[in-house]
Every structure is written in C-alpha cells, then in structure tokens.
PDB file of N, CA and C in Angstrom:
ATOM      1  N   UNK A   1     -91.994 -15.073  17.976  1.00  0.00           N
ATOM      2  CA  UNK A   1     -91.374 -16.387  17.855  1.00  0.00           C
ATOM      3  C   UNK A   1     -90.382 -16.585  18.988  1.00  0.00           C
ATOM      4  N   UNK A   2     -90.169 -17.549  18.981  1.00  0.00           N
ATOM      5  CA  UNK A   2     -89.255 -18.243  19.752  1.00  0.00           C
ATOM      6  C   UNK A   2     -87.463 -17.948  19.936  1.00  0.00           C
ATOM      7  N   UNK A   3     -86.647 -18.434  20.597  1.00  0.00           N
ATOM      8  CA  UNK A   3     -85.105 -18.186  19.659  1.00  0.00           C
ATOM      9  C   UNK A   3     -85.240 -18.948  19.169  1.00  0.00           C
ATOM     10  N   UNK A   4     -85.747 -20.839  19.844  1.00  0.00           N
ATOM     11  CA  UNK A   4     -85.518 -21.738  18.417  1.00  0.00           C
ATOM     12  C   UNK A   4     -85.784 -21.666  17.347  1.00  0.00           C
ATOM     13  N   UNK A   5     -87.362 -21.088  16.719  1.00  0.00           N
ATOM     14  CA  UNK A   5     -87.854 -20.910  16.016  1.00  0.00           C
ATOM     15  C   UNK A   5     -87.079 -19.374  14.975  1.00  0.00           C
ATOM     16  N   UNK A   6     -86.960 -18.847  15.802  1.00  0.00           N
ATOM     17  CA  UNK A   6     -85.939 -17.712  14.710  1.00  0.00           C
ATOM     18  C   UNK A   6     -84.827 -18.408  14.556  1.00  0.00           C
ATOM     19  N   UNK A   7     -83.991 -18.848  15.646  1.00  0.00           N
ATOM     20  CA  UNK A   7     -82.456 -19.607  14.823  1.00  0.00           C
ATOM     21  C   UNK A   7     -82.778 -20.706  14.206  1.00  0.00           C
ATOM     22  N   UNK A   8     -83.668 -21.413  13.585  1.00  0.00           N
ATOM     23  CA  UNK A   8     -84.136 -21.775  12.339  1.00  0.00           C
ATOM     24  C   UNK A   8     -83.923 -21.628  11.130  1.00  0.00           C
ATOM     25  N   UNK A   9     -85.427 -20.520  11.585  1.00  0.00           N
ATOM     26  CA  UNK A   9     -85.680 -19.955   9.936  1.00  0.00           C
ATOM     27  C   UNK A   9     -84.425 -18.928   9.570  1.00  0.00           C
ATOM     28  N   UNK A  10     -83.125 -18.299  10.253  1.00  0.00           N
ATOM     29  CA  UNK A  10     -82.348 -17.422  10.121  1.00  0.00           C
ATOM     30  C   UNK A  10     -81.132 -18.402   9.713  1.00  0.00           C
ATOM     31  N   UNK A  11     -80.945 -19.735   9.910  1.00  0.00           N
ATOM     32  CA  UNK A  11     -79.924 -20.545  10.080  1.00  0.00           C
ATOM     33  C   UNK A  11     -78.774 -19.789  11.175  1.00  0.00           C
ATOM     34  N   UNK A  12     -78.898 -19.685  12.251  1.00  0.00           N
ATOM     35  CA  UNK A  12     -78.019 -19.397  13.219  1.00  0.00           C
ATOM     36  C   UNK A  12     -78.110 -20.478  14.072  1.00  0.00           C
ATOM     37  N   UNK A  13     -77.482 -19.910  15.530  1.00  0.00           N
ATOM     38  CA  UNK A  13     -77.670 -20.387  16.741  1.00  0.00           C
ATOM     39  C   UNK A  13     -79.282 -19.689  17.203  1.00  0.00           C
ATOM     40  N   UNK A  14     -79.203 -20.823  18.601  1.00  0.00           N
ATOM     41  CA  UNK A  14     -79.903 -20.114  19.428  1.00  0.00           C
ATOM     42  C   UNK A  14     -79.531 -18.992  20.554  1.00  0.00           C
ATOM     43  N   UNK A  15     -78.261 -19.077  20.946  1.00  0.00           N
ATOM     44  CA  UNK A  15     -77.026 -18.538  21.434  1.00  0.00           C
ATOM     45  C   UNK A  15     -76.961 -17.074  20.306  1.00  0.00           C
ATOM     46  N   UNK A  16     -77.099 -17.640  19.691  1.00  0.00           N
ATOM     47  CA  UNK A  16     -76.589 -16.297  18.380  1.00  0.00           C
ATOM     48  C   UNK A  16     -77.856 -15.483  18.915  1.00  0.00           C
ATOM     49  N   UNK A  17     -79.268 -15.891  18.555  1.00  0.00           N
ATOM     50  CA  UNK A  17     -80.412 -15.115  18.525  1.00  0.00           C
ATOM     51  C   UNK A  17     -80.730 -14.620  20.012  1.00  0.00           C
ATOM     52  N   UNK A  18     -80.080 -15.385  21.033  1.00  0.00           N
ATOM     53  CA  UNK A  18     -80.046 -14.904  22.587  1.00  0.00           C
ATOM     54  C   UNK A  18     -79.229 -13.260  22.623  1.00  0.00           C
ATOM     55  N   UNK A  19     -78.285 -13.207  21.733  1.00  0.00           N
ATOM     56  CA  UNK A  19     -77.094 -12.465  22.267  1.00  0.00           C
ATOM     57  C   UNK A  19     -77.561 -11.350  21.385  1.00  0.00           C
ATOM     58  N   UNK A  20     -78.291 -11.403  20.015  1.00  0.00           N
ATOM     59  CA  UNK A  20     -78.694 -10.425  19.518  1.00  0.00           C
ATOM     60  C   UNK A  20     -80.068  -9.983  20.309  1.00  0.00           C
ATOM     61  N   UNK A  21     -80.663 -10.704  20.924  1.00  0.00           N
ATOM     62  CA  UNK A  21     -82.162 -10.213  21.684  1.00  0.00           C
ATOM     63  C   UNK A  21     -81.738  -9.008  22.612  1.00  0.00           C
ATOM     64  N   UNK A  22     -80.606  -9.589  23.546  1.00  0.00           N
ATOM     65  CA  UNK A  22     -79.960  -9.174  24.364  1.00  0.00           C
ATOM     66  C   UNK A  22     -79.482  -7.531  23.996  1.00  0.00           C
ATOM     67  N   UNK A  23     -78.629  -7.246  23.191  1.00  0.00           N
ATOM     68  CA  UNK A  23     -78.035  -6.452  22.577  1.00  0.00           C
ATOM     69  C   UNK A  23     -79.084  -5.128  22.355  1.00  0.00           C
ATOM     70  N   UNK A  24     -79.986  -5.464  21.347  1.00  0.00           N
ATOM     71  CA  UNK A  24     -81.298  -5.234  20.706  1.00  0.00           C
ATOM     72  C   UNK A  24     -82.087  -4.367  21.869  1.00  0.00           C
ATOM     73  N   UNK A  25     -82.452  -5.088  23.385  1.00  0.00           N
ATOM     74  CA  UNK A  25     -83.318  -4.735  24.277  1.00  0.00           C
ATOM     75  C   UNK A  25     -82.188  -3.759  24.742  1.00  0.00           C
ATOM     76  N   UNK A  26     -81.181  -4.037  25.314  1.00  0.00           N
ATOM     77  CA  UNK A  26     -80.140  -2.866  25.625  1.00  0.00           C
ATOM     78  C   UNK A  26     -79.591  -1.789  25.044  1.00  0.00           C
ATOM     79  N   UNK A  27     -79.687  -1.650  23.884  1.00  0.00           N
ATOM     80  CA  UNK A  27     -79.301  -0.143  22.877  1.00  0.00           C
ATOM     81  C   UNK A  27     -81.136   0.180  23.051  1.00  0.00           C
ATOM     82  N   UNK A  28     -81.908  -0.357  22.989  1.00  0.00           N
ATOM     83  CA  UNK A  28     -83.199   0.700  22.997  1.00  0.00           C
ATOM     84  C   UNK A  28     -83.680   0.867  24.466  1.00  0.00           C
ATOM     85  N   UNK A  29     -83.073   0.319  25.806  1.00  0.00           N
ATOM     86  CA  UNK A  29     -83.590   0.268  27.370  1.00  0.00           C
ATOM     87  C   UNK A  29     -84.773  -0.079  27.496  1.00  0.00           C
ATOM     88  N   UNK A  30     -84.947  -1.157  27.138  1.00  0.00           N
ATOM     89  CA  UNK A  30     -86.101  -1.745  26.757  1.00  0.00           C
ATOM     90  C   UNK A  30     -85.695  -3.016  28.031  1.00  0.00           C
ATOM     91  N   UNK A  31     -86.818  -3.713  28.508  1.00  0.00           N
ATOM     92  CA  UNK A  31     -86.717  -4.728  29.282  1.00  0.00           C
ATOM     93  C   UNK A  31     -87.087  -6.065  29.227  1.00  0.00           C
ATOM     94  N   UNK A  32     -87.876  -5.763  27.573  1.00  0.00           N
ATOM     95  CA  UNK A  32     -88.265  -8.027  27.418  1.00  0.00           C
ATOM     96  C   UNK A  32     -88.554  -7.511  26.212  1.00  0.00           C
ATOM     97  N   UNK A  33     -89.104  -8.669  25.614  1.00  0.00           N
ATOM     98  CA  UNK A  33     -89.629  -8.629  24.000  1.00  0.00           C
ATOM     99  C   UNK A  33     -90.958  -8.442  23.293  1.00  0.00           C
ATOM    100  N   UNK A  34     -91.701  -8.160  24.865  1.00  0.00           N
ATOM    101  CA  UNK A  34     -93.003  -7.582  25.037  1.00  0.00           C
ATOM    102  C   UNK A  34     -92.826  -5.949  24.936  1.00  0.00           C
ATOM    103  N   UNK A  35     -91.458  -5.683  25.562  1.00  0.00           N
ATOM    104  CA  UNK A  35     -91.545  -4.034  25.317  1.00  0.00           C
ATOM    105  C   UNK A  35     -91.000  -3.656  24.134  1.00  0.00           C
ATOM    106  N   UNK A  36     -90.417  -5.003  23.613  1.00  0.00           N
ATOM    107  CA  UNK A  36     -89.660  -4.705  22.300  1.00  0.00           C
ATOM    108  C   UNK A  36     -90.610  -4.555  21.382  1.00  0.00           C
ATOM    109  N   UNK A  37     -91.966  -5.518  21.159  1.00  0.00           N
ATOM    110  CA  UNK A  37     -93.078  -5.799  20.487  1.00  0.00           C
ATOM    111  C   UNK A  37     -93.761  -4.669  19.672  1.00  0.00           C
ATOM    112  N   UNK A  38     -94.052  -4.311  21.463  1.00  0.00           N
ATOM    113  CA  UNK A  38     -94.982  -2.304  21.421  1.00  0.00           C
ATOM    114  C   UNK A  38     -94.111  -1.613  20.771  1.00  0.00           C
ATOM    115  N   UNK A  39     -92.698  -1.550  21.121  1.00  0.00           N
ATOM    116  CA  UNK A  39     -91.460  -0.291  20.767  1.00  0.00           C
ATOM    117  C   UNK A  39     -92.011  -0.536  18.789  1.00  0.00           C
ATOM    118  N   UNK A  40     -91.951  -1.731  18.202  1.00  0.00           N
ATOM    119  CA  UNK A  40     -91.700  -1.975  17.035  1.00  0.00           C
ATOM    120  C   UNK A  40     -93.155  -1.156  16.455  1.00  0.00           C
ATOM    121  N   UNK A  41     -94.022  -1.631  17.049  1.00  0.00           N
ATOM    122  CA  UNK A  41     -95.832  -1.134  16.681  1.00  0.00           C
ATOM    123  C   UNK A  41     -95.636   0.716  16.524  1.00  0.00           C
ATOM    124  N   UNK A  42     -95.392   0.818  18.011  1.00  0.00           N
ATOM    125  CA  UNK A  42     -95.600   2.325  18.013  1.00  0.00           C
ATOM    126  C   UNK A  42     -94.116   3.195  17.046  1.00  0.00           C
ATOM    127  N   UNK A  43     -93.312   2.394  16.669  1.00  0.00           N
ATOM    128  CA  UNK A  43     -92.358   3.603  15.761  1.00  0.00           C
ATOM    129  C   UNK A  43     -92.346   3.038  14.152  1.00  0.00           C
ATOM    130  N   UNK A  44     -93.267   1.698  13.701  1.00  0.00           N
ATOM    131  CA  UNK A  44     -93.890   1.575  12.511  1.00  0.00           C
ATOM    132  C   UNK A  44     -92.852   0.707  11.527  1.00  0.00           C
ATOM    133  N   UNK A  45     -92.312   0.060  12.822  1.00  0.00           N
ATOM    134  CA  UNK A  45     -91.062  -0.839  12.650  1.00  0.00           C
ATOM    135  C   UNK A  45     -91.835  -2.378  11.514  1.00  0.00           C
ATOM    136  N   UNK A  46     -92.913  -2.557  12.421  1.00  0.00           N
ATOM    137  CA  UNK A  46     -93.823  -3.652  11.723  1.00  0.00           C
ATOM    138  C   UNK A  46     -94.521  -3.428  10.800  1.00  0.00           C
ATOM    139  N   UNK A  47     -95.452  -4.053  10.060  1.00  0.00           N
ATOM    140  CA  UNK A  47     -96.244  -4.365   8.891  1.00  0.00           C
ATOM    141  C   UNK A  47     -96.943  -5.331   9.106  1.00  0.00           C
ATOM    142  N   UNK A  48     -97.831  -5.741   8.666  1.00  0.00           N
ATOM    143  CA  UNK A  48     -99.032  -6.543   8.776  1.00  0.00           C
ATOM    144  C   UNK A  48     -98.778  -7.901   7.815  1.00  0.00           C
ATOM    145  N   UNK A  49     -98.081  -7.488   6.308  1.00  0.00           N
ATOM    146  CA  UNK A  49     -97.446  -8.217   5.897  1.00  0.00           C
ATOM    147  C   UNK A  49     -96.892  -9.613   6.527  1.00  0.00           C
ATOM    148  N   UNK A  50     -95.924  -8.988   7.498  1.00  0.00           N
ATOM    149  CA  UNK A  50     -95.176 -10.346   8.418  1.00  0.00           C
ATOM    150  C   UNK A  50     -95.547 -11.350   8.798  1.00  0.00           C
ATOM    151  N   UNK A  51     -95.000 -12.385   8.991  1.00  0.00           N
ATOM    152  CA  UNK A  51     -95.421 -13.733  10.292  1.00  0.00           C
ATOM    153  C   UNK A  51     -94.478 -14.408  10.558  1.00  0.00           C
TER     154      UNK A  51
END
C-alpha cells in the first residue's frame, strides 16, 4: 500500500506513516519497501491471511 492508503486505514498522517517507513527501513538496513517486502516473506513476518 501506499502512505495514503495506510494513513487511512491506521487514522494517522501521511507524515506519520513516512517517518515510521523511514525508521522501520533504518533499524533493519534495509533500502526501500521492496527490501522491506522480501525481509517480511523470508523471516515469516507475513501471512497470506493479509491485504
């Protein structure tokens, strides 16, 4: 999703969901939300459940 689309459905900012993306990719040295994606797949972070 989006930030708009998460600061939505989360009732935040988009600012808010920027600064946590931000945060998020930097404690794991991670570099976008594509590496964040895989990181989540390969340590079983996700579920199939979701959308």
């Amino acid at each position: 999703m989006g930030n708009k689309k998460i600061a939505g459905a989360l009732y935040i900012s988009e600012n808010t969901v920027k600064t946590h993306m931000r945060h998020i990719l930097e404690k794991l040295n991670l570099s976008n939300r594509a590496e964040a994606a895989a990181y989540a797949v390969r340590t079983g972070l996700t579920q199939e459940d979701y959308q």
